[in-house]
PDB file of N, CA and C in Angstrom:
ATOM      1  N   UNK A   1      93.751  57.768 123.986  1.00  0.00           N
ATOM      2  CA  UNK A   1      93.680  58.221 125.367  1.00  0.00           C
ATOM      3  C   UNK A   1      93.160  59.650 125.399  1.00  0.00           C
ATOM      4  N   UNK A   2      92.250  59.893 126.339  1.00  0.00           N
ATOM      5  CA  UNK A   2      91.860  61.371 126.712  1.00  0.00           C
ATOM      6  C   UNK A   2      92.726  61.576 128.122  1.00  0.00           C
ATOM      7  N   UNK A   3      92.705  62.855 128.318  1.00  0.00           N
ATOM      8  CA  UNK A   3      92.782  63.725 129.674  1.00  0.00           C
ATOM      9  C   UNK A   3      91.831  64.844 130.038  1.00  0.00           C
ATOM     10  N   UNK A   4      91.998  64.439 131.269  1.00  0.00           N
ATOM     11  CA  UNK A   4      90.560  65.531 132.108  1.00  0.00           C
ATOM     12  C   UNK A   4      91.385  65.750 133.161  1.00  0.00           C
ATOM     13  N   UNK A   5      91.337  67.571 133.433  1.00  0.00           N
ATOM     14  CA  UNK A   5      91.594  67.949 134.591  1.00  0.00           C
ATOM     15  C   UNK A   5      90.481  68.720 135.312  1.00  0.00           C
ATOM     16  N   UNK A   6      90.388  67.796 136.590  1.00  0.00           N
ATOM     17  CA  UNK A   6      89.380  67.945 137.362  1.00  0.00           C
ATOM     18  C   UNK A   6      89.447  68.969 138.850  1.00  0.00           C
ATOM     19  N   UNK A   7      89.126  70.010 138.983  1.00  0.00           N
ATOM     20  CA  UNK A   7      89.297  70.871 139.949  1.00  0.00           C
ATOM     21  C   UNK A   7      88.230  69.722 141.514  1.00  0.00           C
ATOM     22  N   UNK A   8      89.711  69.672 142.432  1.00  0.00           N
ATOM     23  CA  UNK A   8      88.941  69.255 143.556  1.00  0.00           C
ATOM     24  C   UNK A   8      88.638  69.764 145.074  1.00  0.00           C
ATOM     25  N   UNK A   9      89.132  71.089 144.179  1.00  0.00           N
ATOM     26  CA  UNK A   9      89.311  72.261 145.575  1.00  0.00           C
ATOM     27  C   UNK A   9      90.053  73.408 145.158  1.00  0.00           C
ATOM     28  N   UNK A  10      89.967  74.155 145.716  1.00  0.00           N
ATOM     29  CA  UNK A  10      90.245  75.623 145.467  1.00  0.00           C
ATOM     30  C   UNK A  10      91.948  75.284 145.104  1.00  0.00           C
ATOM     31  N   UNK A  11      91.826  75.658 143.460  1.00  0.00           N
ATOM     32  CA  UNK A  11      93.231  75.618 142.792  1.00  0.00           C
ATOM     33  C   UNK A  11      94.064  74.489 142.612  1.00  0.00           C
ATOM     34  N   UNK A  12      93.302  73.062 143.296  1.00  0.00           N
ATOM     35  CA  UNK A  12      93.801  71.622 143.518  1.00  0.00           C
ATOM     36  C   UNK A  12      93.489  71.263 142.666  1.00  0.00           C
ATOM     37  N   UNK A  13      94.052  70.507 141.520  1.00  0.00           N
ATOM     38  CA  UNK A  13      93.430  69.544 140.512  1.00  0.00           C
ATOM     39  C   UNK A  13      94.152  67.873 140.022  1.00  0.00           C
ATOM     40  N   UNK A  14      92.951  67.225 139.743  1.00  0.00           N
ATOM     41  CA  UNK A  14      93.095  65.740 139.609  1.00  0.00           C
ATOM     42  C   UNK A  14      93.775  65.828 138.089  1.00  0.00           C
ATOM     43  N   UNK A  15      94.492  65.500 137.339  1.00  0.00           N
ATOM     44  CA  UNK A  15      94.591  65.352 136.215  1.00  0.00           C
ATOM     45  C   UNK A  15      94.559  63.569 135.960  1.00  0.00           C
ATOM     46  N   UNK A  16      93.882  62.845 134.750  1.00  0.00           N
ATOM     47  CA  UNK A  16      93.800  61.603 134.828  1.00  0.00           C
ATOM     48  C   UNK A  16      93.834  61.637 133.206  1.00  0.00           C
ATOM     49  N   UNK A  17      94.493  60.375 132.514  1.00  0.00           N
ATOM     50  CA  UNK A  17      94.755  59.884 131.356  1.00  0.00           C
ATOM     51  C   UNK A  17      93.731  58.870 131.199  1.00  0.00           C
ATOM     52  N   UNK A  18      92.953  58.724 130.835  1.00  0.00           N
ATOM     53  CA  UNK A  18      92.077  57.509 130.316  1.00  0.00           C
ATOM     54  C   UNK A  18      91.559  57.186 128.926  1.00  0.00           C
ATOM     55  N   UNK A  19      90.954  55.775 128.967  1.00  0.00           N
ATOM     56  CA  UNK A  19      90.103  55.386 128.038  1.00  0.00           C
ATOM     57  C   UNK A  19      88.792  55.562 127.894  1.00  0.00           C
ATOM     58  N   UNK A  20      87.903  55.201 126.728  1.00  0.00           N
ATOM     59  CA  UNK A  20      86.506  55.017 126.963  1.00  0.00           C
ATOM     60  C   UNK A  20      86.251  54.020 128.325  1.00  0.00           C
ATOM     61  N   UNK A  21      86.669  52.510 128.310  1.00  0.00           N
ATOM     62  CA  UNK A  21      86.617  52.215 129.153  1.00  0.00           C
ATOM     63  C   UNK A  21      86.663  52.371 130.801  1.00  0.00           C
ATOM     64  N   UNK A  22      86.957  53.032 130.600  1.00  0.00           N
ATOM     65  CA  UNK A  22      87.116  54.146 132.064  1.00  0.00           C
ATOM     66  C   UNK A  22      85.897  54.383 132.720  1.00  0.00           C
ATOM     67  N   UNK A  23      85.450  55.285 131.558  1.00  0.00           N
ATOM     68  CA  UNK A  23      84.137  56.200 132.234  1.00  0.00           C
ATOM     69  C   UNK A  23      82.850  54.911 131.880  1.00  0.00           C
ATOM     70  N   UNK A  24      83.153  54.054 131.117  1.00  0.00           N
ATOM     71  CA  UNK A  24      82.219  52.568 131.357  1.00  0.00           C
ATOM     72  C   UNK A  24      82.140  52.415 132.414  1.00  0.00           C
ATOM     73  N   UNK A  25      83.611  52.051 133.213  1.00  0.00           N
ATOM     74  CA  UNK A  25      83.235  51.734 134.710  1.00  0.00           C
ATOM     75  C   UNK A  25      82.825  52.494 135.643  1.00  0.00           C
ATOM     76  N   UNK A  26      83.232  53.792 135.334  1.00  0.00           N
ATOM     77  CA  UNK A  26      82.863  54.589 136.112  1.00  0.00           C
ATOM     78  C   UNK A  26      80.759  54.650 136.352  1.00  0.00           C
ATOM     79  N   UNK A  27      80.451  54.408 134.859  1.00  0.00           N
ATOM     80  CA  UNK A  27      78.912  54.212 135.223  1.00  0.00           C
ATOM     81  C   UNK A  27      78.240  52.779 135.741  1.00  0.00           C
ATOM     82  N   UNK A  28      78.935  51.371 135.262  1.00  0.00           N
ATOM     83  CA  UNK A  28      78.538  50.670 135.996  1.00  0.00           C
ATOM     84  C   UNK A  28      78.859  50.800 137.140  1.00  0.00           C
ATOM     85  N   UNK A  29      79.705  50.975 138.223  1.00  0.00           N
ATOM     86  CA  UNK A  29      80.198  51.305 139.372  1.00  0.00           C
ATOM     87  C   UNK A  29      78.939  51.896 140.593  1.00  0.00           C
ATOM     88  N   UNK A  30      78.819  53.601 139.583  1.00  0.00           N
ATOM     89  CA  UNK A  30      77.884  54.262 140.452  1.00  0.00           C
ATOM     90  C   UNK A  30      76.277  54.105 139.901  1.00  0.00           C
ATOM     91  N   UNK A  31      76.420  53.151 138.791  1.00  0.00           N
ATOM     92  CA  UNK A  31      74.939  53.100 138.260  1.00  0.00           C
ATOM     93  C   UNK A  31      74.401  54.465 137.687  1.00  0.00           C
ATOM     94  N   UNK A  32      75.033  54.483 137.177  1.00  0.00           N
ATOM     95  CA  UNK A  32      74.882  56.021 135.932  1.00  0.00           C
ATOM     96  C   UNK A  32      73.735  55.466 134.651  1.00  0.00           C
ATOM     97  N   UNK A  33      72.915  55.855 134.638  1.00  0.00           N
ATOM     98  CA  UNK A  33      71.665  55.816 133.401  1.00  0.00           C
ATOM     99  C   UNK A  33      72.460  55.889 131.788  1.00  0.00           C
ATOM    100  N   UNK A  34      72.304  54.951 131.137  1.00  0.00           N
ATOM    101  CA  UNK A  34      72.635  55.237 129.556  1.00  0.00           C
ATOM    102  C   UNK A  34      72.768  56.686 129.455  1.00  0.00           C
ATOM    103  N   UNK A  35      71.407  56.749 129.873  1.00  0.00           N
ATOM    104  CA  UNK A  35      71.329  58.424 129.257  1.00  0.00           C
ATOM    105  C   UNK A  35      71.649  59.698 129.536  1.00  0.00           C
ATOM    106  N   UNK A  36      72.802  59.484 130.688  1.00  0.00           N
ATOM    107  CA  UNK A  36      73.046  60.488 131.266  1.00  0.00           C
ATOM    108  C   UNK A  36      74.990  60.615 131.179  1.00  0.00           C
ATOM    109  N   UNK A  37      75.288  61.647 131.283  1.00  0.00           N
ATOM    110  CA  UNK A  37      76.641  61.513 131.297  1.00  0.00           C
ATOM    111  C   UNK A  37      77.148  61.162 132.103  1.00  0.00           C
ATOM    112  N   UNK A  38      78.475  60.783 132.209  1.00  0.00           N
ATOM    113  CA  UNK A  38      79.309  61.128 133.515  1.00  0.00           C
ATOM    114  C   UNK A  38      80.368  62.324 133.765  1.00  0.00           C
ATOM    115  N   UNK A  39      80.034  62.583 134.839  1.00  0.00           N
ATOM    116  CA  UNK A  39      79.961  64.245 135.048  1.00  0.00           C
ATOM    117  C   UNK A  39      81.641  63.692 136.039  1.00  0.00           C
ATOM    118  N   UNK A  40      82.055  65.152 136.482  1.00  0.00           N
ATOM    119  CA  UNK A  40      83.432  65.280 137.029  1.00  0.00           C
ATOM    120  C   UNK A  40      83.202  64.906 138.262  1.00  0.00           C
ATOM    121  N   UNK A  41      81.817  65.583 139.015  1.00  0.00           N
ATOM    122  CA  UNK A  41      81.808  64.539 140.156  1.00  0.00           C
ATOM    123  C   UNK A  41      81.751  63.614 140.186  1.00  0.00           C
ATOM    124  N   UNK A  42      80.876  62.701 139.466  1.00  0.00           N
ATOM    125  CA  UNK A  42      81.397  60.909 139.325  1.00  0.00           C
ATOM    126  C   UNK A  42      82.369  60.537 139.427  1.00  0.00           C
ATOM    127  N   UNK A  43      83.402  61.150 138.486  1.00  0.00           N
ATOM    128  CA  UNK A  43      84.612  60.720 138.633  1.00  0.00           C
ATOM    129  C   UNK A  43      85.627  60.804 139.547  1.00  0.00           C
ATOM    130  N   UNK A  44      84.978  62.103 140.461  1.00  0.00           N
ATOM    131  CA  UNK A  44      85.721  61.875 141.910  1.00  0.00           C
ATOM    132  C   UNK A  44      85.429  61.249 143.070  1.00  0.00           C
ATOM    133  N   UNK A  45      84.082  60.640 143.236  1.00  0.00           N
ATOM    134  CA  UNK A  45      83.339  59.879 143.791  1.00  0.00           C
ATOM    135  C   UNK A  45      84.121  58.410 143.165  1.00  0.00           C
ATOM    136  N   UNK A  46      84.519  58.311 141.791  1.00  0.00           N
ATOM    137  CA  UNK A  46      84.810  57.137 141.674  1.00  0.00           C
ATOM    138  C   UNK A  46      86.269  56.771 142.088  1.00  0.00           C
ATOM    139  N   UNK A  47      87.577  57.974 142.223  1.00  0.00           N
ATOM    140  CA  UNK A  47      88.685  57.395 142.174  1.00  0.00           C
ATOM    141  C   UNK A  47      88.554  57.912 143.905  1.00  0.00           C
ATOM    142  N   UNK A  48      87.741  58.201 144.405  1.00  0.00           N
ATOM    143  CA  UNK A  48      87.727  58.455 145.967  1.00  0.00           C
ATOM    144  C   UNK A  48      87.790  56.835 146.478  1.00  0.00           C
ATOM    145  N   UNK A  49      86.208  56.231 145.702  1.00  0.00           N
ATOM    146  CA  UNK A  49      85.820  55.563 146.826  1.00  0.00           C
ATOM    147  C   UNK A  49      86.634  54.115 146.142  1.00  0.00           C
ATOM    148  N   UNK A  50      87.637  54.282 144.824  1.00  0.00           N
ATOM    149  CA  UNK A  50      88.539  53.535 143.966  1.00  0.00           C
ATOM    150  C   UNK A  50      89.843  53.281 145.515  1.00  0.00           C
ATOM    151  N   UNK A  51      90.221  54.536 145.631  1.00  0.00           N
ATOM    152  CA  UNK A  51      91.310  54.503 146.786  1.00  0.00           C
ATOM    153  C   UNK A  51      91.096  53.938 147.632  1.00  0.00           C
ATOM    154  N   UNK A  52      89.901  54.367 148.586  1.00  0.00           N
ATOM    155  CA  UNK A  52      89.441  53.989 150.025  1.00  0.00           C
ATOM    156  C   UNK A  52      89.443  52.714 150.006  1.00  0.00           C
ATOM    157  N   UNK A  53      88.850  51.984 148.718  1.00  0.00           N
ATOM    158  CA  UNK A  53      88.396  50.360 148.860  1.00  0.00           C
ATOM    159  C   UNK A  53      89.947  50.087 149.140  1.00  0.00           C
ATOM    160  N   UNK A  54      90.986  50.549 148.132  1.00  0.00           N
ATOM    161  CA  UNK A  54      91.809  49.730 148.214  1.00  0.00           C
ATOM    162  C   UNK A  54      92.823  50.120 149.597  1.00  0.00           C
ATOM    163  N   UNK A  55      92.854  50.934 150.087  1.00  0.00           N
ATOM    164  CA  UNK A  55      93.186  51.048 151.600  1.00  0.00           C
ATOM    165  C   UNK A  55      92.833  50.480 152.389  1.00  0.00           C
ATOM    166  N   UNK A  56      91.151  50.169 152.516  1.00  0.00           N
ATOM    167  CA  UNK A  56      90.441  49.579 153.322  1.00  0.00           C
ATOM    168  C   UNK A  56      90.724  48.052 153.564  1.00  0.00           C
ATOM    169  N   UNK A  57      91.058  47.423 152.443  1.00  0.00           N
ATOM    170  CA  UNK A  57      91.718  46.282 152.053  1.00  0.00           C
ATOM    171  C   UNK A  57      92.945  45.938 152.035  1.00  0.00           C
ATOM    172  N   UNK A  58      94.235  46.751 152.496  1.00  0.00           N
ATOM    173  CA  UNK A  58      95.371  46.900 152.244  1.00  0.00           C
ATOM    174  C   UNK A  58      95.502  45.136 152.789  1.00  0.00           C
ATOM    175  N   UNK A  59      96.392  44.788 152.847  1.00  0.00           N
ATOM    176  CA  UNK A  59      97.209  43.547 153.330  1.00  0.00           C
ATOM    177  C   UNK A  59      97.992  43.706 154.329  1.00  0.00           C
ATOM    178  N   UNK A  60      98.640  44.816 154.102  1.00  0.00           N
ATOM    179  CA  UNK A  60      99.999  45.033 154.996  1.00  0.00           C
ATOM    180  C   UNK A  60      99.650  46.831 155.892  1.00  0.00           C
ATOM    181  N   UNK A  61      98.659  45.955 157.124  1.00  0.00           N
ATOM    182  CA  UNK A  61      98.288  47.380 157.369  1.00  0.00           C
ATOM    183  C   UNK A  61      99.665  48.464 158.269  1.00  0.00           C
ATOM    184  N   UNK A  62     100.711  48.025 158.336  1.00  0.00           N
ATOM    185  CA  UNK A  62     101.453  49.098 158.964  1.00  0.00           C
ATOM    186  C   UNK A  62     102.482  49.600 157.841  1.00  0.00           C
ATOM    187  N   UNK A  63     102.296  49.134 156.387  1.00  0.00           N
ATOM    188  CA  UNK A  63     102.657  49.805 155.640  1.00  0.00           C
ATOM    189  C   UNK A  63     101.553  51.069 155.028  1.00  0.00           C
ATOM    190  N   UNK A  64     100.575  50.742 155.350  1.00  0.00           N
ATOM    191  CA  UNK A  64      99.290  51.711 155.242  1.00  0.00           C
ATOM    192  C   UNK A  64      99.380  53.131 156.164  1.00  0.00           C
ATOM    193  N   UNK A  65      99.853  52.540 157.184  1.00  0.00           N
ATOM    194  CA  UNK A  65      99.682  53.371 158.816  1.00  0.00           C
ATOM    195  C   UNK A  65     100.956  53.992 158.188  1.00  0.00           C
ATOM    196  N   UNK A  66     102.381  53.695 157.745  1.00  0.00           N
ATOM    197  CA  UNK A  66     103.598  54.387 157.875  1.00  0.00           C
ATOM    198  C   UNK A  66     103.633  55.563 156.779  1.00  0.00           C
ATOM    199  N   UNK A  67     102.507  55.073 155.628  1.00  0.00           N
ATOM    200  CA  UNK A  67     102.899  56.244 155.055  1.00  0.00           C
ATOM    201  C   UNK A  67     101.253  56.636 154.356  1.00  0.00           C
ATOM    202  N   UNK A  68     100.281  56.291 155.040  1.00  0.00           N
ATOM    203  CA  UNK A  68      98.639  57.132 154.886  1.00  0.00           C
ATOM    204  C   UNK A  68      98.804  57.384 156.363  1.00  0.00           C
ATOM    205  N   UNK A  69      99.228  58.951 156.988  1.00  0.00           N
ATOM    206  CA  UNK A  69      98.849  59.191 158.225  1.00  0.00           C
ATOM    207  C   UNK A  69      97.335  59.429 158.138  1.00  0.00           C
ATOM    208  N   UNK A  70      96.504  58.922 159.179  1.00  0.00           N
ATOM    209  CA  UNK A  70      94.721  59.263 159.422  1.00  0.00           C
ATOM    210  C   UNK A  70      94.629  60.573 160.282  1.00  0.00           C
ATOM    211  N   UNK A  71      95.810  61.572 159.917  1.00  0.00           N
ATOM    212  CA  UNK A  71      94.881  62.846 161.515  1.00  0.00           C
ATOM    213  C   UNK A  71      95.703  63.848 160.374  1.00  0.00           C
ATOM    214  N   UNK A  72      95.008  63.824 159.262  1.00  0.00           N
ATOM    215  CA  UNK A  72      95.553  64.920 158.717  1.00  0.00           C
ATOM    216  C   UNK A  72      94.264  65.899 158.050  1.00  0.00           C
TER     217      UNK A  72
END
């Protein structure tokens, strides 16, 4: 396992435990080139739009609503 701590705002940071596999998906996902790395923004682009899907999809949307307030 690696760790990366990722600054996502002034003094805010992501810390994440992963595998190689990880940042695999992370390039099939956003379509990242062999040849290029994946950079820290990818990876917040990936567990952003990782969350949103799964919000967007919730099942039980007033367990969504009771504790993701939207006016913050």
């Amino acid at each position: 396992m690696e760790k990366k701590k990722i600054e996502i705002s002034d003094n805010n940071f992501l810390e994440i435990e992963y595998k190689a596999d990880f940042l695999q998906a992370v390039r099939e996902h956003l379509e990242i080139p062999k040849d290029k790395g994946v950079t820290d923004e990818d990876i917040k682009e990936f567990v952003y739009k990782s969350f949103k899907n799964s919000l967007d999809n919730a099942q039980d949307a007033e367990y969504v609503d009771e504790f993701m307030p939207t006016d913050f």
